[in-house]
N, C-alpha and C. Protein backbone atom coordinates (compact mmCIF):
# COMPACT_ATOMS: atom_id res chain seq x y z
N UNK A 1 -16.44 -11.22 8.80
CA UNK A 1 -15.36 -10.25 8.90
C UNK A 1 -14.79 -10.27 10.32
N UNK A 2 -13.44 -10.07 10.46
CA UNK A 2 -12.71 -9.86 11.55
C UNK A 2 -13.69 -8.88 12.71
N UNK A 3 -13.36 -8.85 13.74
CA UNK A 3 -13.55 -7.94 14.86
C UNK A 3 -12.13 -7.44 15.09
N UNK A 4 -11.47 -7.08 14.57
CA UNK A 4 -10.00 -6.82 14.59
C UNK A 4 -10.87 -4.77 14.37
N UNK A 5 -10.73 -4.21 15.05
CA UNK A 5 -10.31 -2.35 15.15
C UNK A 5 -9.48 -2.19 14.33
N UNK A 6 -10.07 -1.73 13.21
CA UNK A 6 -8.73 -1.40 11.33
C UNK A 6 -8.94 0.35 11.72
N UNK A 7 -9.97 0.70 12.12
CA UNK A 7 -10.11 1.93 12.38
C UNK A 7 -9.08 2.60 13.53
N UNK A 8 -9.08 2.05 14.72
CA UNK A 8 -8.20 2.57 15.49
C UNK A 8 -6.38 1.87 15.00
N UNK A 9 -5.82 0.85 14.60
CA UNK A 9 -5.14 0.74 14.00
C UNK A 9 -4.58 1.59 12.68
N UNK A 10 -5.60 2.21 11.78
CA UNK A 10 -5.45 3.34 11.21
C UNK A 10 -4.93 4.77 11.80
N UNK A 11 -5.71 4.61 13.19
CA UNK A 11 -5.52 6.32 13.55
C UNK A 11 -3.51 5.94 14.21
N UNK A 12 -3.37 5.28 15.17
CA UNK A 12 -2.29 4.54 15.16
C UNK A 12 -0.98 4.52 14.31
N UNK A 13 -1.58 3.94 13.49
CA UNK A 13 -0.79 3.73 12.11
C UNK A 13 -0.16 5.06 11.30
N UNK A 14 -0.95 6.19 11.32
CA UNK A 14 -0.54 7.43 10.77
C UNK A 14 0.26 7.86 11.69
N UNK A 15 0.35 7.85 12.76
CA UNK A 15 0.94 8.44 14.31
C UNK A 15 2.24 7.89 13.86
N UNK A 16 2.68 6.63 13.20
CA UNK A 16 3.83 6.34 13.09
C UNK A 16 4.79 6.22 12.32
N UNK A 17 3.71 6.09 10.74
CA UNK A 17 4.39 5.83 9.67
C UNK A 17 4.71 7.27 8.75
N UNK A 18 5.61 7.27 9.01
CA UNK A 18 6.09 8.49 8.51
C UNK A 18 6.72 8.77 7.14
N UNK A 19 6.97 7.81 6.56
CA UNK A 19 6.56 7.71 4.80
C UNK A 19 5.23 8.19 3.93
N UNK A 20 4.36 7.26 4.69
CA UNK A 20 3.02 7.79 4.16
C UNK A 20 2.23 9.00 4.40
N UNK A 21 2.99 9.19 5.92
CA UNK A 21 2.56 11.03 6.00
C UNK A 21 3.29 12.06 5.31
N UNK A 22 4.41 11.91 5.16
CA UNK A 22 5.49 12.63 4.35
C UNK A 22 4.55 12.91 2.83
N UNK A 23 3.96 11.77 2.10
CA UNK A 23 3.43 11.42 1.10
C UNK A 23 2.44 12.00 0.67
N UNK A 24 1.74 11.90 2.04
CA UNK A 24 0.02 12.36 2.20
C UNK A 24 -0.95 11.01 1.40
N UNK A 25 -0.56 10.11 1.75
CA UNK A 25 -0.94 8.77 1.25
C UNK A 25 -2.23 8.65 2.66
N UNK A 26 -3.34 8.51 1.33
CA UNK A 26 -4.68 8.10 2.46
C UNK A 26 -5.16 6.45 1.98
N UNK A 27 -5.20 6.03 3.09
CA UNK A 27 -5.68 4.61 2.89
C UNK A 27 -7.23 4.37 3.75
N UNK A 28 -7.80 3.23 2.72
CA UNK A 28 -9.13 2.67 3.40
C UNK A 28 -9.08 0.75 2.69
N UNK A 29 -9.71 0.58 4.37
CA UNK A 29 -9.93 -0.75 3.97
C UNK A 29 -11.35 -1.42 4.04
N UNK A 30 -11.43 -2.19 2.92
CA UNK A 30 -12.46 -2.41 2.70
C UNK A 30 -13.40 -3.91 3.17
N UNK A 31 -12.37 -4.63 3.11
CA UNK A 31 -12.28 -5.75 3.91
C UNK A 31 -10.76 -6.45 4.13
N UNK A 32 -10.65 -7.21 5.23
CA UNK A 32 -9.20 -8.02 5.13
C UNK A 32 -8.98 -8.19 3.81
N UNK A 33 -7.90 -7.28 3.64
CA UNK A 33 -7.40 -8.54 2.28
C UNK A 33 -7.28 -7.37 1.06
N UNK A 34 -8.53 -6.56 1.30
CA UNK A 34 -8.57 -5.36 0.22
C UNK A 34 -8.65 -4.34 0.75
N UNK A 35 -8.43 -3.42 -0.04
CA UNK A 35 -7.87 -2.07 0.60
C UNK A 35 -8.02 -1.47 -1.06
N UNK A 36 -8.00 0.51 -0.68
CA UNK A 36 -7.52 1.39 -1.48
C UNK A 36 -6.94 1.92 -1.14
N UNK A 37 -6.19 3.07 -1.80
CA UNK A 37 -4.86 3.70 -1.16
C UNK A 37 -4.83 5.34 -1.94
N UNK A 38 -4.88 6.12 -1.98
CA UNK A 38 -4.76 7.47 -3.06
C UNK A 38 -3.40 7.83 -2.58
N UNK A 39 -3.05 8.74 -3.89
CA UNK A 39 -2.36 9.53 -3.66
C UNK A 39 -2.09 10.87 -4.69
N UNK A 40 -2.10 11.95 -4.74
CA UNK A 40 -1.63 13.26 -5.19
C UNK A 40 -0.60 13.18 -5.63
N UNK A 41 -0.08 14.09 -6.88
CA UNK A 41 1.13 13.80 -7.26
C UNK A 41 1.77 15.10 -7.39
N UNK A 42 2.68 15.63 -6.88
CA UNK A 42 3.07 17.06 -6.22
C UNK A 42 4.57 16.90 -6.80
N UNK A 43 5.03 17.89 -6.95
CA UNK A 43 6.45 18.36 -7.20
C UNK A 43 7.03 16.98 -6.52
N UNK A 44 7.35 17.11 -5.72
CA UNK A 44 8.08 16.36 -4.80
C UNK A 44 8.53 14.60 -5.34
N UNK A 45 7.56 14.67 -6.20
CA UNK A 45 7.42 12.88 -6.55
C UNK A 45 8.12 13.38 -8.32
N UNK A 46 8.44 13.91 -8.76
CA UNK A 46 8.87 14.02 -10.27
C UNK A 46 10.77 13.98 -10.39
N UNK A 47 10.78 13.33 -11.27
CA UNK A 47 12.07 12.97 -11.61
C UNK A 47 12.54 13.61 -12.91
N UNK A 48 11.48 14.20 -13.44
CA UNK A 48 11.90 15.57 -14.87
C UNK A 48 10.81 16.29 -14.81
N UNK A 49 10.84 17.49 -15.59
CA UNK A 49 10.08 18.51 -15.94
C UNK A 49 8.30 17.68 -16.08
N UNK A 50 7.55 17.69 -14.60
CA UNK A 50 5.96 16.82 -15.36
C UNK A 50 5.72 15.70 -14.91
N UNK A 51 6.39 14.47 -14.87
CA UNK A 51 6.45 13.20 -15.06
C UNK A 51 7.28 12.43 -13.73
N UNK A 52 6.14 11.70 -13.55
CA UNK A 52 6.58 11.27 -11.34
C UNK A 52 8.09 10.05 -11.60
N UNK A 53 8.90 10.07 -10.90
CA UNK A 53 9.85 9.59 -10.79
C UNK A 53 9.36 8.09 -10.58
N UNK A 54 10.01 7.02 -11.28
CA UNK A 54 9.85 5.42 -10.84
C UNK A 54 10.13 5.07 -9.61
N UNK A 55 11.10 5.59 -8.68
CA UNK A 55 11.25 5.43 -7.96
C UNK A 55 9.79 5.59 -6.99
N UNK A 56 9.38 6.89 -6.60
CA UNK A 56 7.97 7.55 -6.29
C UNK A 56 7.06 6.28 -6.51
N UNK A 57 6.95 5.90 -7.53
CA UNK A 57 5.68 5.17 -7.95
C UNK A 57 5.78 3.62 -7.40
N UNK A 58 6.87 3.02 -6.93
CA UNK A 58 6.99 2.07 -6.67
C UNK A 58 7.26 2.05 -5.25
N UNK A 59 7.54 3.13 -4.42
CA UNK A 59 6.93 2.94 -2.89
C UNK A 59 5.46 3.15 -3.28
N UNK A 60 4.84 3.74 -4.20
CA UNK A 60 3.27 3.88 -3.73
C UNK A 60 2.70 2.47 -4.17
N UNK A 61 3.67 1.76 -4.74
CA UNK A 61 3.22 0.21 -5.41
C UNK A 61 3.64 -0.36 -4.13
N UNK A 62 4.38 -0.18 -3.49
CA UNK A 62 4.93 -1.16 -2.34
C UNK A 62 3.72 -0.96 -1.11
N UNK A 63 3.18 0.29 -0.89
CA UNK A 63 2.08 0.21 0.36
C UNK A 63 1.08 -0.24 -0.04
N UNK A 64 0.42 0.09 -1.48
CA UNK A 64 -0.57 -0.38 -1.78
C UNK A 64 -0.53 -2.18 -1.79
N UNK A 65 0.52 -3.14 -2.07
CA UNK A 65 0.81 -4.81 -1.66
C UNK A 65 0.92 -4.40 -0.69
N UNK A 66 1.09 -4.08 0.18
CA UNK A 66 1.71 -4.32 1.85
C UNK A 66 0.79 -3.39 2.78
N UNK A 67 -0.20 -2.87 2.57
CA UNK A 67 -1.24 -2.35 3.07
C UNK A 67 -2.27 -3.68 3.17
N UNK A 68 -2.23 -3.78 1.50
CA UNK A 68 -2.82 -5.32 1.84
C UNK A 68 -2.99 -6.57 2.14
N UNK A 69 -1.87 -7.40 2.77
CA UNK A 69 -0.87 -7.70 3.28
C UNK A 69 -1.16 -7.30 4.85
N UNK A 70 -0.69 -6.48 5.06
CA UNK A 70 -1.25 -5.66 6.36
C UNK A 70 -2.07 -6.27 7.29
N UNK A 71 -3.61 -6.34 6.50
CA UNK A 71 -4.79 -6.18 6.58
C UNK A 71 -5.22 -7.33 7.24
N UNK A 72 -4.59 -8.70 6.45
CA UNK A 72 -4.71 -10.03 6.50
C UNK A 72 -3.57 -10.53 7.90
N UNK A 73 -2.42 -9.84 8.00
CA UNK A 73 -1.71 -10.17 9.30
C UNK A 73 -1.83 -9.54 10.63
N UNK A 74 -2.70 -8.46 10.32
CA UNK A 74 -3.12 -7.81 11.96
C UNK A 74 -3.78 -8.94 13.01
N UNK A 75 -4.71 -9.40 12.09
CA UNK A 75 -5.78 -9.82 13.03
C UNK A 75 -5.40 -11.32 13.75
N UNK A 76 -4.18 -11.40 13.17
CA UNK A 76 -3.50 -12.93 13.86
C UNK A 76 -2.41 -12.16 15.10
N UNK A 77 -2.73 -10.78 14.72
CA UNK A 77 -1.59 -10.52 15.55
C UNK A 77 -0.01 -10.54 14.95
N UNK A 78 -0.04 -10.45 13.96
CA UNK A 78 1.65 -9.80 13.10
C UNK A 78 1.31 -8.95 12.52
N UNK A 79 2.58 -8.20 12.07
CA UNK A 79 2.98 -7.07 10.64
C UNK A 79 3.62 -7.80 9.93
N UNK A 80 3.87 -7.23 8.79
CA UNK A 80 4.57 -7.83 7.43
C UNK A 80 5.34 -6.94 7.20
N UNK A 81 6.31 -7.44 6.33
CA UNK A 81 7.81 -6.83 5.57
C UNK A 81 7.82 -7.70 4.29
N UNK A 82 8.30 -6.47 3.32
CA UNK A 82 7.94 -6.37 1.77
C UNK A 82 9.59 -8.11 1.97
N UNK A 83 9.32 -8.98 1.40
CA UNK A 83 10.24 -9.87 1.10
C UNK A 83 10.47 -9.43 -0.49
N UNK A 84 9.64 -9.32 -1.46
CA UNK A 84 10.23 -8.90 -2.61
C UNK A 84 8.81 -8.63 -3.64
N UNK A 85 8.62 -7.75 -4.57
CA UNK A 85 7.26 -7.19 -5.45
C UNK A 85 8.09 -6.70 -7.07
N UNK A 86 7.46 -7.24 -7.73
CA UNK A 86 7.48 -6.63 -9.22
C UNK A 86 6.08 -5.84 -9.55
N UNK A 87 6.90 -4.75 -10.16
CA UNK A 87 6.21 -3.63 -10.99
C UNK A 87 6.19 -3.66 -12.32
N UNK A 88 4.70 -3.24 -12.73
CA UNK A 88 5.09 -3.02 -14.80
C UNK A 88 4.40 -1.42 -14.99
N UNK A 89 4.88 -0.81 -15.23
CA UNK A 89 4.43 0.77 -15.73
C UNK A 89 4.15 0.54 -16.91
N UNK A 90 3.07 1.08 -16.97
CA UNK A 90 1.57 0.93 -18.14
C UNK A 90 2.18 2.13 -19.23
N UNK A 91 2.06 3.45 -18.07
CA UNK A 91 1.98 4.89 -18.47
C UNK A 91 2.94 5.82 -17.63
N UNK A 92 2.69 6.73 -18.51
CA UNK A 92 3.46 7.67 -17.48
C UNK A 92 2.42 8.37 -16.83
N UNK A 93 2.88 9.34 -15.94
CA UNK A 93 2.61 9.39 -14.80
C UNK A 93 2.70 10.87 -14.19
N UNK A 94 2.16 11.91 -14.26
CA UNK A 94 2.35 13.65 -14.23
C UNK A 94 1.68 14.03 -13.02
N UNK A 95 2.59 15.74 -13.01
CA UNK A 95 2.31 16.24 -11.70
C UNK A 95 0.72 16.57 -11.89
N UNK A 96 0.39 16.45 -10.90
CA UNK A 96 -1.21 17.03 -10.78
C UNK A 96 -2.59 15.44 -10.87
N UNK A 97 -1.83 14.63 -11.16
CA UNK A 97 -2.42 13.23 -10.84
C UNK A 97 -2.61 12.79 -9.92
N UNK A 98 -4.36 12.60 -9.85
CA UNK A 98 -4.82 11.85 -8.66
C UNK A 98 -4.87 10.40 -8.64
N UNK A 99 -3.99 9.59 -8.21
CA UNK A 99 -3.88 8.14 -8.59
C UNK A 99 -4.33 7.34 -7.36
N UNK A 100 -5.18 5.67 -7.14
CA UNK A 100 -6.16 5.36 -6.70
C UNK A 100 -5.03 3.58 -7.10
N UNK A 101 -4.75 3.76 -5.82
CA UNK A 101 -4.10 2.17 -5.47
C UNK A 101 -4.84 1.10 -5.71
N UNK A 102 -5.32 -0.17 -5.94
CA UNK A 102 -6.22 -1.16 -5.62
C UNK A 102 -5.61 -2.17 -4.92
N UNK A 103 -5.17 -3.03 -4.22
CA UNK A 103 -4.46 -4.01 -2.94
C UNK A 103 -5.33 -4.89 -2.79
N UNK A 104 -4.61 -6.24 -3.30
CA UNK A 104 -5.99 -7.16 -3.09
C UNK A 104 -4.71 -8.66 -2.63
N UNK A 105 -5.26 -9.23 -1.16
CA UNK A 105 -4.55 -10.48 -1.24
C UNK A 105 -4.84 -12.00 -2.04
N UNK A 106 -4.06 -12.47 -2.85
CA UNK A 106 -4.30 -13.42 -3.35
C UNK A 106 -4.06 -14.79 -2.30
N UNK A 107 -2.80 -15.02 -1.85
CA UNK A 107 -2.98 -15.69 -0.96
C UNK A 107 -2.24 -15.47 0.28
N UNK A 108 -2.40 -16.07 1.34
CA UNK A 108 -2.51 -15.78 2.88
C UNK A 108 -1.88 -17.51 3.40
N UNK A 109 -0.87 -17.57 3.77
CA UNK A 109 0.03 -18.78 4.61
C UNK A 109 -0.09 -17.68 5.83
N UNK A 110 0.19 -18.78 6.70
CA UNK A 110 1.39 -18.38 8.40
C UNK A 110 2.17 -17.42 8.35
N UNK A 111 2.98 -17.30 7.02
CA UNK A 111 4.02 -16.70 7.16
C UNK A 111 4.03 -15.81 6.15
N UNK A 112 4.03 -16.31 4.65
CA UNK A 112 3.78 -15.75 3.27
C UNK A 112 2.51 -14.99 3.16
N UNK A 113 2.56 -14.03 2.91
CA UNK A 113 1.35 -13.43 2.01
C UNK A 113 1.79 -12.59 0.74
N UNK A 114 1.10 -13.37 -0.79
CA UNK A 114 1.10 -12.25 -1.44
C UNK A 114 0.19 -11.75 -2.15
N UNK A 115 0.21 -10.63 -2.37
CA UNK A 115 -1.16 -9.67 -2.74
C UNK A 115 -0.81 -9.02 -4.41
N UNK A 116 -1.51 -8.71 -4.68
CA UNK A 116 -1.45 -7.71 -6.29
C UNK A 116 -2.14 -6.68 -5.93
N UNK A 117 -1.56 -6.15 -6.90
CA UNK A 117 -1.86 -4.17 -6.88
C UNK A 117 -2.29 -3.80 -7.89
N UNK A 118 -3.02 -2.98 -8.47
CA UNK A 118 -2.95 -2.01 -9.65
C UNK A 118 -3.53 -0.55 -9.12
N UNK A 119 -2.73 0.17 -9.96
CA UNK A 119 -2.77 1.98 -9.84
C UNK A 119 -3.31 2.35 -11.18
N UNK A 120 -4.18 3.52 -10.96
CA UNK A 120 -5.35 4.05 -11.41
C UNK A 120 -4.95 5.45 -11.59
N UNK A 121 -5.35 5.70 -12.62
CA UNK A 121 -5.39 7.35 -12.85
C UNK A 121 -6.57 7.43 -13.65
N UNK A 122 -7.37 8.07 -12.69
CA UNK A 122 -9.27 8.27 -13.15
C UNK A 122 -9.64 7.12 -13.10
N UNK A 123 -10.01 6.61 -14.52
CA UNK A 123 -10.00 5.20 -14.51
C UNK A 123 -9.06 4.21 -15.33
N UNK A 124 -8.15 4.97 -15.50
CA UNK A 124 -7.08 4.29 -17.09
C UNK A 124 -6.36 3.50 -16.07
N UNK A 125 -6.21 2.36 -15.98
CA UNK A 125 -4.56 1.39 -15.31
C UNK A 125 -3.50 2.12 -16.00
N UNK A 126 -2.18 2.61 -14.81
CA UNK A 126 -1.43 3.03 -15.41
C UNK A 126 0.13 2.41 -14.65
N UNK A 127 -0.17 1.33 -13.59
CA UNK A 127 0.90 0.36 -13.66
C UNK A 127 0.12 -1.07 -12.78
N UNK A 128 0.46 -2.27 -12.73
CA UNK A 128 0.48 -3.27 -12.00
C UNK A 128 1.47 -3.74 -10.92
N UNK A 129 1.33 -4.18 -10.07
CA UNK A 129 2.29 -5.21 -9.60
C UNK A 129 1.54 -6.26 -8.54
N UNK A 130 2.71 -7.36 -8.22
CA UNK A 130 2.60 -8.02 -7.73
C UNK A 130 3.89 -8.41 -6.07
N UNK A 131 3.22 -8.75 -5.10
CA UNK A 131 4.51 -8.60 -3.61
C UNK A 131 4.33 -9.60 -2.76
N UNK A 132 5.06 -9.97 -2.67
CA UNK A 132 5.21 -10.65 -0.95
C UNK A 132 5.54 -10.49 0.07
N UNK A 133 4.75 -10.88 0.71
CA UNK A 133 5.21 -10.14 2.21
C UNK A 133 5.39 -11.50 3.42
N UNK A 134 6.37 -11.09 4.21
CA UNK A 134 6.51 -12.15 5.52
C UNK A 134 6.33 -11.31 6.72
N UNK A 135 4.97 -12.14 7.40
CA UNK A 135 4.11 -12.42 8.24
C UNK A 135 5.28 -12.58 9.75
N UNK A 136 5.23 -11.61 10.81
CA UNK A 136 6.02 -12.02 11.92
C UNK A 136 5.40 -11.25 12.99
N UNK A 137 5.69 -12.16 14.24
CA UNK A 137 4.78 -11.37 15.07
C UNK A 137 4.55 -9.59 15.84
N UNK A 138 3.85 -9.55 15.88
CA UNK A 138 3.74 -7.82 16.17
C UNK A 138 4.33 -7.47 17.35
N UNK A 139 6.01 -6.73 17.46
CA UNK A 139 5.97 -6.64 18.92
C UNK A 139 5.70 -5.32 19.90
N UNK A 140 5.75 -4.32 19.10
CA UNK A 140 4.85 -3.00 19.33
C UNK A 140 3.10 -3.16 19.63
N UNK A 141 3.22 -3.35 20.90
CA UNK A 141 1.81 -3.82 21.17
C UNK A 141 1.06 -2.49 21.48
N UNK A 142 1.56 -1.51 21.54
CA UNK A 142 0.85 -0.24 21.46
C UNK A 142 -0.05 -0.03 19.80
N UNK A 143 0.12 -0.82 18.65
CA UNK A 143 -0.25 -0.47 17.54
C UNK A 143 -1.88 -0.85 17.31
N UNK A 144 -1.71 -2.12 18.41
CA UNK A 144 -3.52 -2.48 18.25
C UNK A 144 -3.97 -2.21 19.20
């Protein structure tokens, strides 16, 4: 395993990203490459009476690839940017759901990385996807 600080990069990382705090999106990593991600599902994320908006669910599909993603470009010293990810919604998706990201990289270039996702509610899969991300160097050197 890396000697790469995911821990202080975490504390860091919340300090800045202000999507995922907005969200209340908690992430842990488990090793380069994999990661989990939760999230609560509150008024705020519903697009009708109950039922979380697609939109909602596919930034939480986009951190969960690009968290993982992430993970694999710190330690060379870059961040990543979503180049492009497909989603498939399993299920729907209601207020009061505790849903449980999974982020796993499949493969890792210089430049390319892409990872797959699946989201969890309890234990039922209730969407997939798949993302790519491009690898560039980190120039906020305050982040590590």
């Amino acid at each position: 395993m890396s000697t790469f600080d995911f821990d202080a990069f975490n504390e860091a990382y919340e300090q800045i990203n202000h999507y995922e705090r907005l969200q209340n999106i908690q992430r842990k990593i488990h090793a380069p490459g994999k990661i989990t991600v939760l999230l609560n599902i509150t008024e705020q994320h519903l697009s009708s009476p109950g039922t979380a908006h697609g939109g909602s669910m596919s930034g939480f599909m986009d951190v969960v690839l690009g968290y993982a993603a992430l993970t694999m470009a710190l330690p060379e010293g870059n961040i990543v940017s979503t180049v492009e990810f497909k989603m498939n919604f399993l299920k729907p998706i209601f207020l009061g759901d505790k849903l449980r990201g999974e982020g796993e990289v499949l493969s890792a270039g210089k430049r390319i990385i892409v990872t797959d996702g699946r989201i969890y509610r309890n234990e039922g899969l209730v969407a997939t996807g798949q993302g790519t991300f491009n690898a560039y160097p980190l120039e906020k050197k305050s982040l590590l």
